[in-house]
N, C-alpha and C. Protein backbone atom coordinates (compact mmCIF):
# COMPACT_ATOMS: atom_id res chain seq x y z
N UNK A 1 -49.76 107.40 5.30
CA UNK A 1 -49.64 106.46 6.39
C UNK A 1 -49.35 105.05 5.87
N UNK A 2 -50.18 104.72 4.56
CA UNK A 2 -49.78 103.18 4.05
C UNK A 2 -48.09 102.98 3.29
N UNK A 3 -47.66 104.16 3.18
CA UNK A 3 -46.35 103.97 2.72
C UNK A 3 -45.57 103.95 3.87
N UNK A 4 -45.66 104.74 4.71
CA UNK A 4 -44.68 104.44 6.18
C UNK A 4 -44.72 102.99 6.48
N UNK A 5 -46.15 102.34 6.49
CA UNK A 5 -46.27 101.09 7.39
C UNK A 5 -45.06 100.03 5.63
N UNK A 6 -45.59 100.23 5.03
CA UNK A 6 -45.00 99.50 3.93
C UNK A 6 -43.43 99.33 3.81
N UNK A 7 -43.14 100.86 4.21
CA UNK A 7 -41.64 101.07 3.89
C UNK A 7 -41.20 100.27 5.69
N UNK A 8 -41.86 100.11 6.58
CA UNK A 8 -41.29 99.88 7.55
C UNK A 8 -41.42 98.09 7.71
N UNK A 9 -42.19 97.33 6.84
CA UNK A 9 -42.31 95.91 6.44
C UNK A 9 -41.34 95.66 5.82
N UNK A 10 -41.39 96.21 4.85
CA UNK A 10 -40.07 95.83 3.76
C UNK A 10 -38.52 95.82 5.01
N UNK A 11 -38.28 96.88 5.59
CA UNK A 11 -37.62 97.19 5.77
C UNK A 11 -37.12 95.50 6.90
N UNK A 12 -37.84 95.43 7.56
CA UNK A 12 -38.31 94.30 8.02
C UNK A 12 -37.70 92.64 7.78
N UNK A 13 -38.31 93.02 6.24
CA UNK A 13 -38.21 91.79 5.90
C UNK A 13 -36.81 91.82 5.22
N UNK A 14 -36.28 92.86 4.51
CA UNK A 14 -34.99 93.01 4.50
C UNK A 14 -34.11 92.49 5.27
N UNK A 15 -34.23 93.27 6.44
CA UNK A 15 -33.71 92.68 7.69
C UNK A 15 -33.26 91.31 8.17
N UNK A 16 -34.83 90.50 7.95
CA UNK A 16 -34.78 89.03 8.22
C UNK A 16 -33.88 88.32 7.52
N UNK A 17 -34.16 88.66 6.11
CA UNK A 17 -33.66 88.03 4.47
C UNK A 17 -32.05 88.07 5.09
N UNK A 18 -31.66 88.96 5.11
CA UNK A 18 -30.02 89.03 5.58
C UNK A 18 -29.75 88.61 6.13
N UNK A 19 -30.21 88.48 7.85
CA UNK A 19 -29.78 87.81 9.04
C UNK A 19 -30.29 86.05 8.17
N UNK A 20 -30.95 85.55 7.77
CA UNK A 20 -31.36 84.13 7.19
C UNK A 20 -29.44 83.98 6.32
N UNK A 21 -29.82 85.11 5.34
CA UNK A 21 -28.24 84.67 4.38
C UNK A 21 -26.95 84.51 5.34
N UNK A 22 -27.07 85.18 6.25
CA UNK A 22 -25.70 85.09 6.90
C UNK A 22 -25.64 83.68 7.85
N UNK A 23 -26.69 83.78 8.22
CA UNK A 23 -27.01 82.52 9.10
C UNK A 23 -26.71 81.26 8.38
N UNK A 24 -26.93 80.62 7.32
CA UNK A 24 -26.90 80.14 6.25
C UNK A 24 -25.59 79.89 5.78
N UNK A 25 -24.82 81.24 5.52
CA UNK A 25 -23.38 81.09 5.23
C UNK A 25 -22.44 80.78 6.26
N UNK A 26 -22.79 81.10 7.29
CA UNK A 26 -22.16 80.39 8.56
C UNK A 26 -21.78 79.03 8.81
N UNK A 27 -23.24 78.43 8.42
CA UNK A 27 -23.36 76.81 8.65
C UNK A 27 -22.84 76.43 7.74
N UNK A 28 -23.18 76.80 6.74
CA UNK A 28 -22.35 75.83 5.35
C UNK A 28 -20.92 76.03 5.28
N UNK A 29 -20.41 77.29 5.82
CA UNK A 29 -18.82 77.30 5.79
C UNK A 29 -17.67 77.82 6.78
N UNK A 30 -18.51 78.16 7.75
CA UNK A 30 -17.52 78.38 8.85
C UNK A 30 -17.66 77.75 10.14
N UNK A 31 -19.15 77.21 10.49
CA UNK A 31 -19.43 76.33 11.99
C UNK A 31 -20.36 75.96 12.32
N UNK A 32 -20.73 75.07 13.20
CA UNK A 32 -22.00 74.85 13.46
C UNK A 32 -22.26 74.36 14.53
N UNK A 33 -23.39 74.75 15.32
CA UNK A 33 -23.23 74.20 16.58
C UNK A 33 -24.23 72.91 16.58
N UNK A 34 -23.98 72.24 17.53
CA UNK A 34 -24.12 70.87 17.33
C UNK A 34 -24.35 70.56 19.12
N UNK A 35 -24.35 69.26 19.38
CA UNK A 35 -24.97 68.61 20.67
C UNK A 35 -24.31 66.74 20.94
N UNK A 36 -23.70 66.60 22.25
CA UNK A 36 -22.88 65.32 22.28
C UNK A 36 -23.77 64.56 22.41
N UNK A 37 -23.95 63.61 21.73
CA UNK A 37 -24.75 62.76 22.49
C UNK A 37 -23.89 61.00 23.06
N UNK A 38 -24.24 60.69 24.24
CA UNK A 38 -23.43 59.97 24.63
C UNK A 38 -22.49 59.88 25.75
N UNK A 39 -21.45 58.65 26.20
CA UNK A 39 -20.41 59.54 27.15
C UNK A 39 -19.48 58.45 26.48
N UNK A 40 -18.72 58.52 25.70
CA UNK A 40 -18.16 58.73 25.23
C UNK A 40 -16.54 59.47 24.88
N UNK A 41 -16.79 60.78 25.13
CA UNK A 41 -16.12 61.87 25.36
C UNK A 41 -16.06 62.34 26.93
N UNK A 42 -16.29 61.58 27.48
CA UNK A 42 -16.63 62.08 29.52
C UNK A 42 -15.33 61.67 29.69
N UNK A 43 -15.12 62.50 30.40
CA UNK A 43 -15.44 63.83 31.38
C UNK A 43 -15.53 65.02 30.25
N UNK A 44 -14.29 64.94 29.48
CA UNK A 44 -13.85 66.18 28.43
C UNK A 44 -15.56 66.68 28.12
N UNK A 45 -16.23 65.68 27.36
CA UNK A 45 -17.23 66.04 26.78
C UNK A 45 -18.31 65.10 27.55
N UNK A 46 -19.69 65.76 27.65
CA UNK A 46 -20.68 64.89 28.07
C UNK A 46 -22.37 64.92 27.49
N UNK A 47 -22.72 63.94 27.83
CA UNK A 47 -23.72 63.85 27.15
C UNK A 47 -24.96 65.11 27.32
N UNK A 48 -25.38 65.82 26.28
CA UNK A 48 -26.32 66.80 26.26
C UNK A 48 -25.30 68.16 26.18
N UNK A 49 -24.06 68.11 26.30
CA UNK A 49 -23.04 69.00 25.98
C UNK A 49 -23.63 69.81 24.59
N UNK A 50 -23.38 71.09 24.63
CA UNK A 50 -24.04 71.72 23.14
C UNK A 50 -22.58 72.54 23.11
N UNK A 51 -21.95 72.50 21.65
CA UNK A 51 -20.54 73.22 21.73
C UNK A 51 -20.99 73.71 19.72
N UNK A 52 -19.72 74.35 19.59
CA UNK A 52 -19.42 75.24 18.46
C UNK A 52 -18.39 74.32 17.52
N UNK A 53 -18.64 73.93 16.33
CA UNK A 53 -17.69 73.26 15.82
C UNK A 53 -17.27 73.74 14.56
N UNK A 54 -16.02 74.36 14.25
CA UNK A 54 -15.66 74.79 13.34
C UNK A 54 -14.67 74.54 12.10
N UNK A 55 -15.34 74.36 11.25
CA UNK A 55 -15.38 74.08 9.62
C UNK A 55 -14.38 74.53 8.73
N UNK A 56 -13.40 75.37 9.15
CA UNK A 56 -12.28 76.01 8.77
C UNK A 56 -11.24 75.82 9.93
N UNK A 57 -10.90 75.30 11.10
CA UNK A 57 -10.17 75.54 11.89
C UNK A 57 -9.10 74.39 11.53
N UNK A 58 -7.30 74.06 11.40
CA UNK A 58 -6.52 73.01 10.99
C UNK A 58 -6.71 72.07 12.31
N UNK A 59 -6.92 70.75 11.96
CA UNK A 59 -6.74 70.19 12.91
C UNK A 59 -5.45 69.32 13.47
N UNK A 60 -4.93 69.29 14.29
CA UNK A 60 -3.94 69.12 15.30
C UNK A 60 -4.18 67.46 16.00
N UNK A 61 -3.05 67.11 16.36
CA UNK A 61 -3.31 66.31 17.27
C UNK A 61 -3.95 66.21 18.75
N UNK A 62 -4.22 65.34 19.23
CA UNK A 62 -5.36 65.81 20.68
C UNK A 62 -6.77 67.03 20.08
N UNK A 63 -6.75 67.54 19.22
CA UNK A 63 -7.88 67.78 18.71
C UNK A 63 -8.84 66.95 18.91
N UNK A 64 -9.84 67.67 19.29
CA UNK A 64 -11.24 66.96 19.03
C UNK A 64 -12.40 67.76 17.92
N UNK A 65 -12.39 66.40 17.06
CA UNK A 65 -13.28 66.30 16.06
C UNK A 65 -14.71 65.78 15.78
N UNK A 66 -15.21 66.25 15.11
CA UNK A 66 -17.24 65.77 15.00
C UNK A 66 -16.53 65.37 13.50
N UNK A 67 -16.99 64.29 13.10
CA UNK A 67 -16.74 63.60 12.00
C UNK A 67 -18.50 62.61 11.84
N UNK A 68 -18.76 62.40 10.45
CA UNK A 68 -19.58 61.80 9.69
C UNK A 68 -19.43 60.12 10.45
N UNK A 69 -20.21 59.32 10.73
CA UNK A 69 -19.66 58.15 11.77
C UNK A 69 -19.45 57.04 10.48
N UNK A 70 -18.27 55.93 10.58
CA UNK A 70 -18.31 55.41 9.70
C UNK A 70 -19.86 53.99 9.18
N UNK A 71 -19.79 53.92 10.64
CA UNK A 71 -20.99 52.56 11.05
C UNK A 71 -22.04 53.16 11.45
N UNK A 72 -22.68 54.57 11.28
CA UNK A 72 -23.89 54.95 11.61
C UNK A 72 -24.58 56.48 10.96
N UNK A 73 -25.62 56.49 11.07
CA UNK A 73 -25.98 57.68 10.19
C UNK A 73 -26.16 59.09 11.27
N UNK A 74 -24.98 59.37 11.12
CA UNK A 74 -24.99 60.60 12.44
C UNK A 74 -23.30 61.00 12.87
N UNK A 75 -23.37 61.85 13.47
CA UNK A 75 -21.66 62.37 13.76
C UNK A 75 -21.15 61.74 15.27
N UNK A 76 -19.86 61.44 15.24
CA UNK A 76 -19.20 61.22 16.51
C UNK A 76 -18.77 61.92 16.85
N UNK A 77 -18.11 62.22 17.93
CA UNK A 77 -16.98 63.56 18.42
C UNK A 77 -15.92 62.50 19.29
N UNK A 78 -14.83 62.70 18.38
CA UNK A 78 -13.92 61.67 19.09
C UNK A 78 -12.29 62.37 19.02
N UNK A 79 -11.08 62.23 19.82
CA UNK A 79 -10.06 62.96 19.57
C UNK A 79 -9.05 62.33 18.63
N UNK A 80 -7.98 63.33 18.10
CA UNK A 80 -7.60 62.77 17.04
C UNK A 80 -5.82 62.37 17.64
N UNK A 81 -5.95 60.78 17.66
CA UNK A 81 -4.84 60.42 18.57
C UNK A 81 -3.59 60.37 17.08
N UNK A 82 -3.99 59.97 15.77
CA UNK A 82 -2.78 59.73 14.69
C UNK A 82 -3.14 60.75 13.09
N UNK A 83 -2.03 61.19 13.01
CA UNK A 83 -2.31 61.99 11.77
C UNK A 83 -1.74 61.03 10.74
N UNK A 84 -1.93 61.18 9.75
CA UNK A 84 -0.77 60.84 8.28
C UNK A 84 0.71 61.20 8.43
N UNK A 85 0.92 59.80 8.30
CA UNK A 85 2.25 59.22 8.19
C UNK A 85 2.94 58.96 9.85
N UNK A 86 1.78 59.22 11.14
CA UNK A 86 2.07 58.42 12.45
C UNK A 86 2.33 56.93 12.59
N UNK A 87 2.80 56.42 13.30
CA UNK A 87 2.69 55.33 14.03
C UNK A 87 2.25 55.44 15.18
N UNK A 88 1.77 54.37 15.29
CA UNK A 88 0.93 54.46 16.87
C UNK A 88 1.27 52.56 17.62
N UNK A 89 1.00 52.99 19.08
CA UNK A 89 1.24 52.04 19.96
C UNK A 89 0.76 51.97 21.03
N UNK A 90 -0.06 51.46 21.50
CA UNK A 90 -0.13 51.61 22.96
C UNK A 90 -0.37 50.23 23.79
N UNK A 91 0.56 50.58 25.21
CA UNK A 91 1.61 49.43 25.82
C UNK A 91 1.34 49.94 27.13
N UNK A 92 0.73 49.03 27.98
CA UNK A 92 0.81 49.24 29.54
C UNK A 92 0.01 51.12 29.89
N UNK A 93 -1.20 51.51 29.17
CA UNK A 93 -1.91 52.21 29.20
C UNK A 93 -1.08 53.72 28.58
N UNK A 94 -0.07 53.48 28.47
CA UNK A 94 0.97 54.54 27.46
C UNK A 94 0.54 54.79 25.75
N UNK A 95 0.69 55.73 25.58
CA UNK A 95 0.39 55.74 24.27
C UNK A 95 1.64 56.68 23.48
N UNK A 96 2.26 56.02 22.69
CA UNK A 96 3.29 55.76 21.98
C UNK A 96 3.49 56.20 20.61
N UNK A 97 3.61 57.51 19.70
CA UNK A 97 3.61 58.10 18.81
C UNK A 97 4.47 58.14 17.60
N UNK A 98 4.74 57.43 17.11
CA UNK A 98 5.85 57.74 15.72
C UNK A 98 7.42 57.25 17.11
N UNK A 99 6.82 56.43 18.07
CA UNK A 99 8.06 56.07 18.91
C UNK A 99 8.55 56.88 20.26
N UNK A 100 7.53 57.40 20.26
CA UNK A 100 7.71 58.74 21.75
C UNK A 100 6.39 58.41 22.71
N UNK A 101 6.84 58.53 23.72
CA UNK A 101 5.68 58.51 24.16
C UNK A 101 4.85 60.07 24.28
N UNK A 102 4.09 60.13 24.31
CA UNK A 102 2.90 61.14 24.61
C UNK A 102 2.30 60.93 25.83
N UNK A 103 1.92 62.27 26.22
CA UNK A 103 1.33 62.55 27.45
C UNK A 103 -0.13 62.73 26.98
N UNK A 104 -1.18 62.05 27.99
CA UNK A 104 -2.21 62.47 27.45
C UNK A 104 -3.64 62.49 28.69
N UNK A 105 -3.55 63.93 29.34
CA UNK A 105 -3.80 64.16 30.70
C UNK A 105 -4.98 64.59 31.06
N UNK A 106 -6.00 64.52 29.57
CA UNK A 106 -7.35 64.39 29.37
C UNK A 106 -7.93 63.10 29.88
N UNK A 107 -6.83 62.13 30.17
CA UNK A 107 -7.14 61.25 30.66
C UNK A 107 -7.12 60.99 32.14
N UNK A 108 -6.99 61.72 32.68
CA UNK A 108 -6.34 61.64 34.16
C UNK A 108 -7.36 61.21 35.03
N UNK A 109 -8.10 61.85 34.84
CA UNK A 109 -10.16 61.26 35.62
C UNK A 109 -10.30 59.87 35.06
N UNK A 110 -10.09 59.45 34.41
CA UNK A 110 -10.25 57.95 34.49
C UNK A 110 -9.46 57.14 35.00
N UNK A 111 -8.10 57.57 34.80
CA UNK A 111 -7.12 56.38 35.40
C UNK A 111 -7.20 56.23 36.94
N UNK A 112 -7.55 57.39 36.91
CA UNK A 112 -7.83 57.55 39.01
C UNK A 112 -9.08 57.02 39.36
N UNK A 113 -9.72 56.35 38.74
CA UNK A 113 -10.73 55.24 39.05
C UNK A 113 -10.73 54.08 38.99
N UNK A 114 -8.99 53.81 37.90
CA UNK A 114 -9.07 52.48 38.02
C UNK A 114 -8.92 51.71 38.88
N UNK A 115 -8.97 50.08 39.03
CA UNK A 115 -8.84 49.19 40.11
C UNK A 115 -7.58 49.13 39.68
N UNK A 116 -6.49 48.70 40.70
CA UNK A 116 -5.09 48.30 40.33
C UNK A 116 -4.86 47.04 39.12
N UNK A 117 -3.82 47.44 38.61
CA UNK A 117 -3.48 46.56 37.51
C UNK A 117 -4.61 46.48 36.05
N UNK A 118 -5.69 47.32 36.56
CA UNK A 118 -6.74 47.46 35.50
C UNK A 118 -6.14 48.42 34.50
N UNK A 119 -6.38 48.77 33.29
CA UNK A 119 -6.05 49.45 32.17
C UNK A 119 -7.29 50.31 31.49
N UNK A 120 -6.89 51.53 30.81
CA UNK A 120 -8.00 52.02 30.68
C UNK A 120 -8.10 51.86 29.30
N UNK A 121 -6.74 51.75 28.56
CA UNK A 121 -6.86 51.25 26.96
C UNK A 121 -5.99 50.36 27.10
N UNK A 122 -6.46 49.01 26.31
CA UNK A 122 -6.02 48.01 25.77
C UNK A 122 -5.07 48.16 24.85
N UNK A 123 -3.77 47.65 25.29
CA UNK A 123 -2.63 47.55 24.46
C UNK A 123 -3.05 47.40 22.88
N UNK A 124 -2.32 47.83 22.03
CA UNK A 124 -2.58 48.10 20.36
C UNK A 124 -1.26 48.88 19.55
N UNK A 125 -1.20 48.42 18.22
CA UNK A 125 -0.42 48.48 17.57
C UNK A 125 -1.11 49.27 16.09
N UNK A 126 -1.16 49.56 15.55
CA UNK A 126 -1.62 50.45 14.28
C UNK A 126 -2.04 49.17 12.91
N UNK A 127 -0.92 49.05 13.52
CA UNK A 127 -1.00 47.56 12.31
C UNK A 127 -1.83 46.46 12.77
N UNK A 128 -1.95 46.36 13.72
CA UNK A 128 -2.56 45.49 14.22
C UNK A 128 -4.56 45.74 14.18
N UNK A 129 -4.58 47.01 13.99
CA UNK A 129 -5.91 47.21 14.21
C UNK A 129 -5.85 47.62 12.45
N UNK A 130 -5.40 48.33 12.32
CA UNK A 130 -5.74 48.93 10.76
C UNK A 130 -5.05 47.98 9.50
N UNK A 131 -3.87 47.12 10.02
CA UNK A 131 -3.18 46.90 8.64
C UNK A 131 -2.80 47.58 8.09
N UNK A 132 -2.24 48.63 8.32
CA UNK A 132 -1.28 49.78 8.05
C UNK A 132 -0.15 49.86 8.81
N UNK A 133 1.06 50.59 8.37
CA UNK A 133 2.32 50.87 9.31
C UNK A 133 2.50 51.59 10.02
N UNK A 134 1.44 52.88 8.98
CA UNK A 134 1.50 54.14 9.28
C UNK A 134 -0.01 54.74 9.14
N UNK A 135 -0.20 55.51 9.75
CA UNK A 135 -1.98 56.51 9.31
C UNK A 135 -1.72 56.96 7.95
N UNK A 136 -2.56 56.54 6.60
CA UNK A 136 -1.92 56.96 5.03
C UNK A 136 -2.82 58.27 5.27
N UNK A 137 -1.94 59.00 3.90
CA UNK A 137 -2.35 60.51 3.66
C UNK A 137 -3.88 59.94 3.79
N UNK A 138 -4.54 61.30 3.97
CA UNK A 138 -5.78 61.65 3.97
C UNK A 138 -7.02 60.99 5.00
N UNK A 139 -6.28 60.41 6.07
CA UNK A 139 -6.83 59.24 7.11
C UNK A 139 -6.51 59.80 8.53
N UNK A 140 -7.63 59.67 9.43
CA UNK A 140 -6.78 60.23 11.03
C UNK A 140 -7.21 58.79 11.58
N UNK A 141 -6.66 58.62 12.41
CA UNK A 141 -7.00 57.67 14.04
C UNK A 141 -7.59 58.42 15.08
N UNK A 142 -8.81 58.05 15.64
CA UNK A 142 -9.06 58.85 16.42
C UNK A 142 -10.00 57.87 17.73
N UNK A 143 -9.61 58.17 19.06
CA UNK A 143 -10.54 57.36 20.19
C UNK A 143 -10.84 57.91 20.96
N UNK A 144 -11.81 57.64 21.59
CA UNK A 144 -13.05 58.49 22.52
C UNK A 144 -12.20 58.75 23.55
N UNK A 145 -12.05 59.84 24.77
CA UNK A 145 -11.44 60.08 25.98
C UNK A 145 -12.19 59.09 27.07
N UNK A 146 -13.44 58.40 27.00
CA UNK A 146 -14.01 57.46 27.98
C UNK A 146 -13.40 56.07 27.23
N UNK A 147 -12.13 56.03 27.20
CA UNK A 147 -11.71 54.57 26.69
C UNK A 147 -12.62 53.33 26.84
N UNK A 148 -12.70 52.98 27.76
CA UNK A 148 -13.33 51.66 28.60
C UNK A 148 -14.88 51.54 27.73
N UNK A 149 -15.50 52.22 26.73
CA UNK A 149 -16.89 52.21 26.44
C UNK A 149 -16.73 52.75 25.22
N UNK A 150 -15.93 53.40 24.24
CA UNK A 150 -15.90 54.37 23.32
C UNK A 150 -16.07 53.13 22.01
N UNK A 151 -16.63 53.73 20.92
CA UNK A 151 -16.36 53.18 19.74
C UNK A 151 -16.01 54.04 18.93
N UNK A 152 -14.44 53.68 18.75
CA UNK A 152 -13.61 54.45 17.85
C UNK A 152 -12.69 53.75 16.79
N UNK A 153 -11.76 54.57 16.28
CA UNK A 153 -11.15 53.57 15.58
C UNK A 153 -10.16 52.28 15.40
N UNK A 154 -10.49 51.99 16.75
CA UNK A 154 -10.13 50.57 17.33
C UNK A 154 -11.14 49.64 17.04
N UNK A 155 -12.45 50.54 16.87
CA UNK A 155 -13.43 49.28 16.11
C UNK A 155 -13.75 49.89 14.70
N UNK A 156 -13.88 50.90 14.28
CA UNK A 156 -14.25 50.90 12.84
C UNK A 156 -13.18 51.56 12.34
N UNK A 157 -11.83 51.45 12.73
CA UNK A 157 -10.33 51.34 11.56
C UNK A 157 -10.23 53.03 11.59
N UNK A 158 -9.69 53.50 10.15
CA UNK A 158 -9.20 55.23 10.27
C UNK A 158 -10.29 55.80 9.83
N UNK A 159 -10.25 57.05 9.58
CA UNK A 159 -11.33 57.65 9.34
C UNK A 159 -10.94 58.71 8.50
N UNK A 160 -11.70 58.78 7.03
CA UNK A 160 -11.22 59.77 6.03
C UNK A 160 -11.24 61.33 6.51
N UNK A 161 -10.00 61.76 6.09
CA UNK A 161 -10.16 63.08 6.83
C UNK A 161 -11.71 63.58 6.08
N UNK A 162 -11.87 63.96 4.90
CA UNK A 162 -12.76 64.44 4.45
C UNK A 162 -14.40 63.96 4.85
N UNK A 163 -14.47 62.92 6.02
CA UNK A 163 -15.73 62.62 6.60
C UNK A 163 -15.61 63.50 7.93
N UNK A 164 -14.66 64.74 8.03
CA UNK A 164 -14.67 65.29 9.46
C UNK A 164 -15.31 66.74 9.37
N UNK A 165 -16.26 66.46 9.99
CA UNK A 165 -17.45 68.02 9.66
C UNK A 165 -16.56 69.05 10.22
N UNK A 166 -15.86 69.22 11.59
CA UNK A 166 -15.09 70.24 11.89
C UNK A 166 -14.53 69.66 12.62
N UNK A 167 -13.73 70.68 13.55
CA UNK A 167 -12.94 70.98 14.88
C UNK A 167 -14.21 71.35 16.43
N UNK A 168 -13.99 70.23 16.91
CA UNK A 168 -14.50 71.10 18.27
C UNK A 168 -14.01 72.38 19.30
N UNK A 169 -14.40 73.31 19.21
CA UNK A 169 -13.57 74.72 19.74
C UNK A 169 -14.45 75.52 20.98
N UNK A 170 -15.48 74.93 20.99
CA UNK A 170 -16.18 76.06 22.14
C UNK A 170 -17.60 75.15 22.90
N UNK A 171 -17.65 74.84 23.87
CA UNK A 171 -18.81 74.75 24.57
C UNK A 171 -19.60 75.23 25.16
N UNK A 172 -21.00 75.80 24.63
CA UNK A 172 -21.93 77.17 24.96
C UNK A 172 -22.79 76.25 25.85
N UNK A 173 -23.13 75.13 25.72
CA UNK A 173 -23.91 74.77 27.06
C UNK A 173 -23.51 73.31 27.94
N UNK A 174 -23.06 72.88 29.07
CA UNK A 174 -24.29 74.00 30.19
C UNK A 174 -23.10 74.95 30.51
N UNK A 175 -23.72 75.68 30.90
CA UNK A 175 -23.60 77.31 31.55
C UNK A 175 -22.14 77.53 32.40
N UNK A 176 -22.64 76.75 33.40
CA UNK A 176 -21.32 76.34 33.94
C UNK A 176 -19.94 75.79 33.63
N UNK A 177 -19.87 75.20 32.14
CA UNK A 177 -18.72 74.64 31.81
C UNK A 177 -18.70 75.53 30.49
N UNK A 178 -18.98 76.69 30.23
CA UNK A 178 -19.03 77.56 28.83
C UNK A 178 -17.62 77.42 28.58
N UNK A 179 -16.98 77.60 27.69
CA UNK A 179 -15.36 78.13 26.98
C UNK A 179 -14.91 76.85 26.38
N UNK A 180 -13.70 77.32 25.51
CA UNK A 180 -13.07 76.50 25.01
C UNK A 180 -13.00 75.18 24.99
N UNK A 181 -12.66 74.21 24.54
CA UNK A 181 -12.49 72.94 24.75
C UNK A 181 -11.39 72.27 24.44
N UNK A 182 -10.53 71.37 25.30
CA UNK A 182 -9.38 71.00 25.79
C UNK A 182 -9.00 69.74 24.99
C-alpha cells in the first residue's frame, strides 16, 4: 500500500515539475500575458485590459507593442507608427509616411468627439521631435491610440527595438471583448 501511495506522489510531482518547466519556457520565450494599465491605448486598449503578448511574433506597422518604458520602470503598450528608415509627418490630423499618407481608423472614436477645428494629434515632423530624417536601424516610433493624453514618442523620442518585450496579439480579459487585437 506505501508503494502505491508513493508511486502515485511522485507521479504527482512529476507532473507539477513539467507543467512548472513548460510554464517557464513559455514566459521566457514565446509570451506572456500581461495587463494595460492606463487609457492610453482607449478605445483599442483599456485600462485593466489583460491580453497575450508575444515574444517571437515580427512586428509590423500599426502593430501594437509592450515595450520596456524609456522614462519609467515598467512597460507601455503603444502602436508602432515608424519603422527604420521611415519618415514621418503629421499635418492637419493626417499622418504622413515615407510621403504617403496612411489611413489610420483605430482612430476613428476619437476624431468623432472632436470639437470642430480641434485636432487629435498635433502636427509633427520626425526631425523635429527626434533629430533624425529618418527612424535609424534598430529604433521604432511609436504613439498611444488616445492621442490627446498619451506619452509616447513625441515625448520620450524612438524607442530601441530591443527594449520591446513583444507584440500585442490576443485579449483574454474582459470576457466580452476576448480575441485578437487590432
Amino acid at each position: 500500500m506505501n508503494t502505491i501511495i508513493k508511486r502515485e506522489v511522485l507521479g504527482w510531482i512529476k507532473a507539477l515539475a513539467f507543467g512548472l518547466v513548460i510554464t517557464f519556457i513559455c514566459k521566457q520565450f514565446i509570451f506572456v500575458p500581461s495587463e494595460v494599465e492606463g487609457a492610453s491605448m482607449m478605445p483599442s486598449l483599456e485600462d485593466g485590459d489583460r491580453m497575450i503578448v508575444s515574444k517571437i511574433s515580427e512586428i509590423q506597422r500599426f502593430d501594437q507593442v509592450m515595450f520596456r518604458a524609456p522614462d519609467a520602470d515598467e512597460n507601455y503598450v503603444k502602436r508602432v507608427i515608424g519603422l527604420p528608415g521611415d519618415t514621418l509627418e503629421m499635418k492637419n490630423d493626417t499622418l504622413y509616411v515615407n510621403g504617403e499618407v496612411r489611413n489610420e481608423p483605430y482612430l476613428k472614436t476619437h476624431k468623432e468627439k472632436l470639437i470642430p477645428n480641434q485636432r487629435l494629434t498635433e502636427d509633427f515632423t520626425l526631425i523635429e521631435l527626434t533629430n533624425e530624417k529618418t527612424v535609424p536601424e534598430g529604433y521604432l516610433f511609436v504613439l498611444g491610440d488616445n492621442r490627446l493624453i498619451s506619452k509616447d514618442s513625441r515625448y520620450f523620442g524612438l524607442i530601441p527595438i530591443e527594449s520591446v518585450v513583444g507584440k500585442v496579439e490576443f485579449r483574454i480579459w474582459p470576457l466580452n471583448n476576448i480575441g485578437a487585437t487590432k
